[in-house]
PDB file of N, CA and C in Angstrom:
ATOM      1  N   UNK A   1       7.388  -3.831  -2.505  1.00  0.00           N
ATOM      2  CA  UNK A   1       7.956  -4.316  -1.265  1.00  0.00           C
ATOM      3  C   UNK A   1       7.216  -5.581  -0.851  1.00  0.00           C
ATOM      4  N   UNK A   2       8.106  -6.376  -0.206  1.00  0.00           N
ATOM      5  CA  UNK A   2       7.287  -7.580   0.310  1.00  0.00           C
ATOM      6  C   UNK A   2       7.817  -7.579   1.867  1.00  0.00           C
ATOM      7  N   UNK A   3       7.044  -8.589   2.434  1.00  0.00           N
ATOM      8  CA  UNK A   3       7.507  -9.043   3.721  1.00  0.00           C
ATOM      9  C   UNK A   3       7.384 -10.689   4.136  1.00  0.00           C
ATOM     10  N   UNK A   4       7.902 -11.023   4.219  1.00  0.00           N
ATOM     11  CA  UNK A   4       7.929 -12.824   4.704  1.00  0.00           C
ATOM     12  C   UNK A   4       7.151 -12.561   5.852  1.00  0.00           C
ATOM     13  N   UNK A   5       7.076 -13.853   6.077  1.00  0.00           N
ATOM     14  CA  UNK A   5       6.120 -14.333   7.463  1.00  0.00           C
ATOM     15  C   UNK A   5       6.889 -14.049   8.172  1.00  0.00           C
ATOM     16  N   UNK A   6       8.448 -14.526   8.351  1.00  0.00           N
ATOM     17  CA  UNK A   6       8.951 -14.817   9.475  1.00  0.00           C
ATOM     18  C   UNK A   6       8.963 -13.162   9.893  1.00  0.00           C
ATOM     19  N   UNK A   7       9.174 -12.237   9.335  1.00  0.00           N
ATOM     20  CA  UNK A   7       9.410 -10.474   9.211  1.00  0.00           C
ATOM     21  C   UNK A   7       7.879 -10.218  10.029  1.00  0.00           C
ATOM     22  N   UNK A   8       6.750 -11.106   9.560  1.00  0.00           N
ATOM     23  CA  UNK A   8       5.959 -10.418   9.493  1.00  0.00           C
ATOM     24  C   UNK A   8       5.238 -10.629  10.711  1.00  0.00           C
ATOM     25  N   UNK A   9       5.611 -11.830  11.579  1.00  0.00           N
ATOM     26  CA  UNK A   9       5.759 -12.307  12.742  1.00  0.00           C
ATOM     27  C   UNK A   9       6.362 -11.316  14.146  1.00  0.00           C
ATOM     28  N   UNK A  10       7.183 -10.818  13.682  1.00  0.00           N
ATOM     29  CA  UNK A  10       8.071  -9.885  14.641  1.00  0.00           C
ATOM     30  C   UNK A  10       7.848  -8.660  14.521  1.00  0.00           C
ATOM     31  N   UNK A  11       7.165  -8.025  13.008  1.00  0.00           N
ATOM     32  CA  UNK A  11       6.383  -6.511  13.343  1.00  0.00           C
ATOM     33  C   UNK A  11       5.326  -6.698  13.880  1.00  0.00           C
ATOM     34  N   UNK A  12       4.729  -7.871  13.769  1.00  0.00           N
ATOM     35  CA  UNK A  12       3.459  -7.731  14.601  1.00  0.00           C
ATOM     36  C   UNK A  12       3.146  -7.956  16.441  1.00  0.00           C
ATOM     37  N   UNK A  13       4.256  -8.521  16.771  1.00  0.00           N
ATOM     38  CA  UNK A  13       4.671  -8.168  18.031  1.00  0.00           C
ATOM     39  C   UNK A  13       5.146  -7.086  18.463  1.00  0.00           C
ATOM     40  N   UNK A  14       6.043  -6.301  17.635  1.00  0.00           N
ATOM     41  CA  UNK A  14       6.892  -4.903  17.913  1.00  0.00           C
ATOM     42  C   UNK A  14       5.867  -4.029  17.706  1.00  0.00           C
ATOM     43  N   UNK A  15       4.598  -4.235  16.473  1.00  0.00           N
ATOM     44  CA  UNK A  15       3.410  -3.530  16.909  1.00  0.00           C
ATOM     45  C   UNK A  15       2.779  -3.039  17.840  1.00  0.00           C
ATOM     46  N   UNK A  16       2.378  -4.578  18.018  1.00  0.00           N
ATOM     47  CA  UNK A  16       1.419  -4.209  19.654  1.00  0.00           C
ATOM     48  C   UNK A  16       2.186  -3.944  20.299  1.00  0.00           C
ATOM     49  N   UNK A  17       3.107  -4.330  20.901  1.00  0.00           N
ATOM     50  CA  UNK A  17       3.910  -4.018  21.971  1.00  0.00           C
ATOM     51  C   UNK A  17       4.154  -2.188  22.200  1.00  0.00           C
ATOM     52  N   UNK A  18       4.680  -1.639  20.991  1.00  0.00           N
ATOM     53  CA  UNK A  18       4.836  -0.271  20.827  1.00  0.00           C
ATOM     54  C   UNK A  18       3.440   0.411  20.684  1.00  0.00           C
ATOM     55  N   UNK A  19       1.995  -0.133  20.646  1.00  0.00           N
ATOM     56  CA  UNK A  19       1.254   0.460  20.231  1.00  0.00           C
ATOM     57  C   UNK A  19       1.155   1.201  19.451  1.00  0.00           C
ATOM     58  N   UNK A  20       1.736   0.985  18.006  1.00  0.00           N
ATOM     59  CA  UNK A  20       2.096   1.941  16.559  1.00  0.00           C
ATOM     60  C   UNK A  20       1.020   1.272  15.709  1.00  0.00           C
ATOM     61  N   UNK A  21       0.711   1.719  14.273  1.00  0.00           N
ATOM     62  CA  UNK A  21      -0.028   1.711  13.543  1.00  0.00           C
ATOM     63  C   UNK A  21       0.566   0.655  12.463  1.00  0.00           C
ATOM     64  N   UNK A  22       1.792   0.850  12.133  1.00  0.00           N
ATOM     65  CA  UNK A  22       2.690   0.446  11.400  1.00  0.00           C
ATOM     66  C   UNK A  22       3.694   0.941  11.384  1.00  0.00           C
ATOM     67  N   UNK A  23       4.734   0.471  10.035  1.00  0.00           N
ATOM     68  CA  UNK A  23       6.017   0.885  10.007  1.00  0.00           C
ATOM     69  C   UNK A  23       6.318   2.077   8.824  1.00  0.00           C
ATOM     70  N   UNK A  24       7.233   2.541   8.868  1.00  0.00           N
ATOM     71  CA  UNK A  24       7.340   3.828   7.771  1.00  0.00           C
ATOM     72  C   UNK A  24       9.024   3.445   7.039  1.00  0.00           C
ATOM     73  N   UNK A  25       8.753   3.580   6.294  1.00  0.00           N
ATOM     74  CA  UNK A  25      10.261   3.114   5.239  1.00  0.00           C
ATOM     75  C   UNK A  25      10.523   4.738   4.702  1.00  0.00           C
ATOM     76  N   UNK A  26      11.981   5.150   5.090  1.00  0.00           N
ATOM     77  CA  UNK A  26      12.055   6.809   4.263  1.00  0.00           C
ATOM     78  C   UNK A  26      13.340   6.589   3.880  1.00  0.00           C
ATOM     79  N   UNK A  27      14.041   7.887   3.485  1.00  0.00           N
ATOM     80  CA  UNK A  27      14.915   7.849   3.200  1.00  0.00           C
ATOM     81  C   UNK A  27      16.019   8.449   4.727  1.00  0.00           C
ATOM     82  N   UNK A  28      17.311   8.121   4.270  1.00  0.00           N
ATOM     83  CA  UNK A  28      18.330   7.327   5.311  1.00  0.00           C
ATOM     84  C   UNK A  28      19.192   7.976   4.771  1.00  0.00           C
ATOM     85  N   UNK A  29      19.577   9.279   3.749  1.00  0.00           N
ATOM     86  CA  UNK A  29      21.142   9.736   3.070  1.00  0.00           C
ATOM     87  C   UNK A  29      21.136   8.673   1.978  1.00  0.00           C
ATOM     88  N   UNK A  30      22.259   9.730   1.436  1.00  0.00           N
ATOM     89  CA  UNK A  30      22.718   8.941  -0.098  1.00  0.00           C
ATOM     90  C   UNK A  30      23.866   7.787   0.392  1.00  0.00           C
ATOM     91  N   UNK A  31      23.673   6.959  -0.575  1.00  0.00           N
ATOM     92  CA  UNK A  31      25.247   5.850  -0.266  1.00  0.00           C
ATOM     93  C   UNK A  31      25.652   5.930  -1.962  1.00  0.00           C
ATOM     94  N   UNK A  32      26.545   5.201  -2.087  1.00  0.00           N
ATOM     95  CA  UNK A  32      27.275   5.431  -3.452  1.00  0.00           C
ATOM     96  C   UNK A  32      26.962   5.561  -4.926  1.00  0.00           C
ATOM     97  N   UNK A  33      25.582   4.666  -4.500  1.00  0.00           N
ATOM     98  CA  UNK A  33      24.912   4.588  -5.800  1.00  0.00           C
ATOM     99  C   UNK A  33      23.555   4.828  -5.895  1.00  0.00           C
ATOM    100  N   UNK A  34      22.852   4.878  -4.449  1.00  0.00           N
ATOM    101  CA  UNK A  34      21.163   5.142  -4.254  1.00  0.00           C
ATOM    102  C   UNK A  34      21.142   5.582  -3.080  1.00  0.00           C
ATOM    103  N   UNK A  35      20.029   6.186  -2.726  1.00  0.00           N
ATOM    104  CA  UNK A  35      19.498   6.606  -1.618  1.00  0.00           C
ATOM    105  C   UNK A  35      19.722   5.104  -0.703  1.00  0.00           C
ATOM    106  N   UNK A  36      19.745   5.605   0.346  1.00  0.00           N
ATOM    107  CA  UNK A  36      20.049   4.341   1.610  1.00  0.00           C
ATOM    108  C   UNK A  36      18.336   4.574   2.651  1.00  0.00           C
ATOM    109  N   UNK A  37      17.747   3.718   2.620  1.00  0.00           N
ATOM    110  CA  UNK A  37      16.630   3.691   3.418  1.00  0.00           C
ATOM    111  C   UNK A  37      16.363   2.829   4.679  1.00  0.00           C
ATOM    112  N   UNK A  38      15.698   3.715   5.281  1.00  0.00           N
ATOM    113  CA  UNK A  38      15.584   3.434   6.715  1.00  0.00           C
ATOM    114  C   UNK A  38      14.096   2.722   7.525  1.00  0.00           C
ATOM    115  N   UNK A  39      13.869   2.343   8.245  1.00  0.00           N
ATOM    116  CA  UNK A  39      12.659   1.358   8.581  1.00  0.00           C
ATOM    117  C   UNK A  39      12.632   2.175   9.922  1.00  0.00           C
ATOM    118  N   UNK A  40      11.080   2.360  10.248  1.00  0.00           N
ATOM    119  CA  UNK A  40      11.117   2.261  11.690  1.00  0.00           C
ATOM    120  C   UNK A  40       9.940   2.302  11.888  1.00  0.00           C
ATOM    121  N   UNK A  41       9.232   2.200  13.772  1.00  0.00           N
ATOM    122  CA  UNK A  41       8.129   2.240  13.778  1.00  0.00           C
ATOM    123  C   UNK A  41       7.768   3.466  14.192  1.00  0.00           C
ATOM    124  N   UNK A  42       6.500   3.981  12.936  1.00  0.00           N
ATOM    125  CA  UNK A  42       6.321   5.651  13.392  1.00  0.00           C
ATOM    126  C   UNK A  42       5.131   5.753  12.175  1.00  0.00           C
ATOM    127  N   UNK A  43       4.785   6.946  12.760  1.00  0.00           N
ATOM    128  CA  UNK A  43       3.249   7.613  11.880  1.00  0.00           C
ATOM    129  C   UNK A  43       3.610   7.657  10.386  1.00  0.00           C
ATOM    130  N   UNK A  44       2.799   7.815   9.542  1.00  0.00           N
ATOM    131  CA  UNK A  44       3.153   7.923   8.197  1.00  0.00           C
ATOM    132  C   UNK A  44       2.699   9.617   8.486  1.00  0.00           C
ATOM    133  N   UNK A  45       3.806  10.141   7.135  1.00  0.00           N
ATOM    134  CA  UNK A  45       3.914  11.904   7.138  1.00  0.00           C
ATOM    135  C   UNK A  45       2.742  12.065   5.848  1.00  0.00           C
ATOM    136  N   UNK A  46       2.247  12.962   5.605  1.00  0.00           N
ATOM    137  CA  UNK A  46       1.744  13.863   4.578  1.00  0.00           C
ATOM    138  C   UNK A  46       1.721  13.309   3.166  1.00  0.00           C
ATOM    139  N   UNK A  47       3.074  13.256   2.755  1.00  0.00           N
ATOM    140  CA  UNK A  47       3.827  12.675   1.545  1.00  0.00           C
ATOM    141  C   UNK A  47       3.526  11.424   1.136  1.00  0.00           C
ATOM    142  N   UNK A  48       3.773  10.536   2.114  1.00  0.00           N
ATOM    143  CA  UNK A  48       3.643   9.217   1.888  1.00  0.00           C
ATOM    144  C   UNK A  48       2.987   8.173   1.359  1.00  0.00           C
ATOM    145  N   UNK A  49       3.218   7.446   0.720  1.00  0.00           N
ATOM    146  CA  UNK A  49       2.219   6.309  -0.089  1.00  0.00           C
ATOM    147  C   UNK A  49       2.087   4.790   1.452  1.00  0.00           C
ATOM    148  N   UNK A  50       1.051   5.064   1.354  1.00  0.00           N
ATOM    149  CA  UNK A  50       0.732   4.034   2.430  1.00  0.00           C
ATOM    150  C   UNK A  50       0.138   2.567   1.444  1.00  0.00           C
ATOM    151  N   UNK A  51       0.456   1.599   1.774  1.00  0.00           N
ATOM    152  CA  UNK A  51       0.474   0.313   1.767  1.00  0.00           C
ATOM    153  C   UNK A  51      -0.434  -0.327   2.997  1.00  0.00           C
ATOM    154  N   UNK A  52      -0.944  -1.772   2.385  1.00  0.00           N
ATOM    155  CA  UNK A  52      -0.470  -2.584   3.400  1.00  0.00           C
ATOM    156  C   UNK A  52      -0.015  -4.193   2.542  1.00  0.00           C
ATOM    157  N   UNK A  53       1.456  -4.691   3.336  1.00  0.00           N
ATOM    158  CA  UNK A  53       1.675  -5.547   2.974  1.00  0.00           C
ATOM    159  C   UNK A  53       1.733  -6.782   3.963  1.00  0.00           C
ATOM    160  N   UNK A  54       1.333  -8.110   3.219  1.00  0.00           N
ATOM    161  CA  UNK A  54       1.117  -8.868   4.020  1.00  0.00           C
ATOM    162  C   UNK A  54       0.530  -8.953   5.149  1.00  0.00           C
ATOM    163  N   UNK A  55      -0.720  -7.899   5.566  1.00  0.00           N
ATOM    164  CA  UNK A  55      -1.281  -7.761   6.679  1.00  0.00           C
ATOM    165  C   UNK A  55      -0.700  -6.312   7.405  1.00  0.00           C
ATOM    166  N   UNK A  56       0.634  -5.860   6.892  1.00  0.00           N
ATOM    167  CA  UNK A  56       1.110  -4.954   7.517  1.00  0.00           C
ATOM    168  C   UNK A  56       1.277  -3.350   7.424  1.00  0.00           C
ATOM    169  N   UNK A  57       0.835  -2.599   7.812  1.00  0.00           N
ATOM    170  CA  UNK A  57       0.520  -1.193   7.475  1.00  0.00           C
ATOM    171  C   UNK A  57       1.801  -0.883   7.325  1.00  0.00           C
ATOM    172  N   UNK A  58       2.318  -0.616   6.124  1.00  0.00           N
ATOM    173  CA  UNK A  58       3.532   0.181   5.648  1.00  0.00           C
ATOM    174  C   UNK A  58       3.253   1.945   4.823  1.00  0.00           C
ATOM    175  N   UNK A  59       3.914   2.230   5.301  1.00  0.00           N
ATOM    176  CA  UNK A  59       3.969   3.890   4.974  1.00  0.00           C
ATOM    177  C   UNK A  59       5.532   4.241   4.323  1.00  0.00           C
ATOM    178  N   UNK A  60       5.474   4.576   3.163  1.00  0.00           N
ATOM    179  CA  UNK A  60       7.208   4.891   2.236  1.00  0.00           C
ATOM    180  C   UNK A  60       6.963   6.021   2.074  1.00  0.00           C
ATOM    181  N   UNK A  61       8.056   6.961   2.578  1.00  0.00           N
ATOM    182  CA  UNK A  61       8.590   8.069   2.303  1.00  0.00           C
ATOM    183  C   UNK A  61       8.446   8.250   0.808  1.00  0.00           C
ATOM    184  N   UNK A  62       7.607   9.225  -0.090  1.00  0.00           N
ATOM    185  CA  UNK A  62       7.256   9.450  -1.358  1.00  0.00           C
ATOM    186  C   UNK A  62       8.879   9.527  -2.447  1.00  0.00           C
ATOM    187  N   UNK A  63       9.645   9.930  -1.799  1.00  0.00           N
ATOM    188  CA  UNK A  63      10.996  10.021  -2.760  1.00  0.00           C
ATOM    189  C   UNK A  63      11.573   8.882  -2.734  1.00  0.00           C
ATOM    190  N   UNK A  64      11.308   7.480  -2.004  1.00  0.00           N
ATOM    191  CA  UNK A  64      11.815   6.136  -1.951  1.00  0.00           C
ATOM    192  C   UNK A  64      11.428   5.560  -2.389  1.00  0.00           C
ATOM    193  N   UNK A  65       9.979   5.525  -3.127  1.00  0.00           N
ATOM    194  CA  UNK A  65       9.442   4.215  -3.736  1.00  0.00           C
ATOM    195  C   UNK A  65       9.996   3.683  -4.659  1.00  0.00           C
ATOM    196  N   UNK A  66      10.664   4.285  -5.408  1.00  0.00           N
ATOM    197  CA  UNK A  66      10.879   3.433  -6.414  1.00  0.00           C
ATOM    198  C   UNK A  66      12.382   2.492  -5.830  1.00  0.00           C
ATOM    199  N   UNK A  67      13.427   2.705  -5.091  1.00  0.00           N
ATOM    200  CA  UNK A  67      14.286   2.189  -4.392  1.00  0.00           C
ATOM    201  C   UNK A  67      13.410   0.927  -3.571  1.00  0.00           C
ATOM    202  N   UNK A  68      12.225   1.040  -3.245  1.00  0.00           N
ATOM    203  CA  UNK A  68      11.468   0.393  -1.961  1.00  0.00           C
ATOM    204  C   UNK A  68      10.405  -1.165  -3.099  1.00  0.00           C
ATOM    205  N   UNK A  69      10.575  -1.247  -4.724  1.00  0.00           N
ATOM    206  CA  UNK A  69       9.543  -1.627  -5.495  1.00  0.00           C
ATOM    207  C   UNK A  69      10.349  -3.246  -5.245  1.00  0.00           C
ATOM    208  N   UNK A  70      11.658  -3.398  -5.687  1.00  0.00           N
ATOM    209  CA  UNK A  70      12.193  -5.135  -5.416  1.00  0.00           C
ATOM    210  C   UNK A  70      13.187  -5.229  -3.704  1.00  0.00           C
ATOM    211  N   UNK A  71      12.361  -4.605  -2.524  1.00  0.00           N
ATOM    212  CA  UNK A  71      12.654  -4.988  -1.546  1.00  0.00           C
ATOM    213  C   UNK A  71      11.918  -6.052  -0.915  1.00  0.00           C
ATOM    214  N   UNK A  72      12.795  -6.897  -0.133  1.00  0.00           N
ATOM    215  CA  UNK A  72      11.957  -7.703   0.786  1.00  0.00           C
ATOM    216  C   UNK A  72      12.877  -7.710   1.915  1.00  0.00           C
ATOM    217  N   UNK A  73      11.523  -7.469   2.769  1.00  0.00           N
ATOM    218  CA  UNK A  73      11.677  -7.052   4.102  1.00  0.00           C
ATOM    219  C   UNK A  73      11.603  -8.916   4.665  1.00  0.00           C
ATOM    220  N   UNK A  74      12.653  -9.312   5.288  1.00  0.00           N
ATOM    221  CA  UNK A  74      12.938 -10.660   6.034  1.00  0.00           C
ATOM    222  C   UNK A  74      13.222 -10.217   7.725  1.00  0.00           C
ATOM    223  N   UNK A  75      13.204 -11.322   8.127  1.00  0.00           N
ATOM    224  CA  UNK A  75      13.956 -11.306   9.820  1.00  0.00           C
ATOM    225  C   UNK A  75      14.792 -12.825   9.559  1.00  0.00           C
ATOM    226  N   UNK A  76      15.866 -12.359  10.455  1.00  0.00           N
ATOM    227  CA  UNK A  76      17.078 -13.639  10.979  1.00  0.00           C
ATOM    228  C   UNK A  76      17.182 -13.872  12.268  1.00  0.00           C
ATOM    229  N   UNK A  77      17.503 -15.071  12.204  1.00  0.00           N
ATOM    230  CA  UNK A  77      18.030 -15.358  14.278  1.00  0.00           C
ATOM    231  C   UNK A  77      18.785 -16.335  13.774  1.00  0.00           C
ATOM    232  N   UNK A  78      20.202 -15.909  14.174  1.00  0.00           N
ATOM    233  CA  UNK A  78      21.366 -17.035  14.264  1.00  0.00           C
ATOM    234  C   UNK A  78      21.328 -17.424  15.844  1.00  0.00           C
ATOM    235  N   UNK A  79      22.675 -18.496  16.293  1.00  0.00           N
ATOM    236  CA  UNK A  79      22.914 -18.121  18.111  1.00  0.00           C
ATOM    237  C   UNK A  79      23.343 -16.320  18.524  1.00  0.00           C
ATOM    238  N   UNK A  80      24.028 -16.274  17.300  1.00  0.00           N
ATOM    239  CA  UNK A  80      24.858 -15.024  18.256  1.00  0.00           C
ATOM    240  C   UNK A  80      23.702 -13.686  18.043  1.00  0.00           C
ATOM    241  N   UNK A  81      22.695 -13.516  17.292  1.00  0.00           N
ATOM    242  CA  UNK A  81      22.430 -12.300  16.344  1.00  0.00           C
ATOM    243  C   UNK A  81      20.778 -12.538  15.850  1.00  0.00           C
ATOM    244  N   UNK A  82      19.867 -11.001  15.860  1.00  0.00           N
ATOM    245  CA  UNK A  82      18.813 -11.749  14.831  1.00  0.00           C
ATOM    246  C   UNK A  82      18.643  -9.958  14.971  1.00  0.00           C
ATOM    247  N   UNK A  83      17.588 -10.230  13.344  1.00  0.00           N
ATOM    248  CA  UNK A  83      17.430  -8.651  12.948  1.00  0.00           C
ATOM    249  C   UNK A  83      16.661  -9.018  11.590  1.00  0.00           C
ATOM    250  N   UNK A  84      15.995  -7.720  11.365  1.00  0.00           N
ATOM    251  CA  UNK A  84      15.638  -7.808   9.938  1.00  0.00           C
ATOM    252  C   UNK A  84      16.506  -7.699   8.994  1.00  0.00           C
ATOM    253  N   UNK A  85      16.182  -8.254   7.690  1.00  0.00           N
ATOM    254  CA  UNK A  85      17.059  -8.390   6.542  1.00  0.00           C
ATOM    255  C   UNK A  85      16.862  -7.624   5.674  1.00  0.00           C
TER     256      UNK A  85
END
């Protein structure tokens, strides 16, 4: 997994702000062809392979990693819209 600056800019505000540790990547249900995974900010569980990338404490749900190995985690801001990628 990676994270850009610009990504890595906006967890680190949603950090402090939430007073969390980091973020946790798990699994999200199946979609057609892979598990569908989910991001949020929350404790890492038991299971989990903890990271840190780019400065950022990441925690993956143990049955996702390998879905989670050519992700990159981005952020966008158009006028209308902004979110991670």
């Amino acid at each position: 997994m990676q994270i850009t600056e610009q990504a890595k800019q906006q967890l680190e505000d949603m950090l402090k702000q939430y007073r969390v540790p980091g973020i946790r990547v798990a699994f999200a249900g199946m979609g057609c062809c892979s598990p569908r995974i989910g991001l949020s900010l929350d404790e890492a569980q038991d299971d989990d392979v903890i990271d840190v990338v780019n400065g950022i404490r990441v925690a993956i749900e143990n049955r996702v990693v390998p879905q989670t190995m050519d992700v990159i985690l981005d952020y966008q801001a158009t006028a209308t819209e902004s979110g991670f990628v």
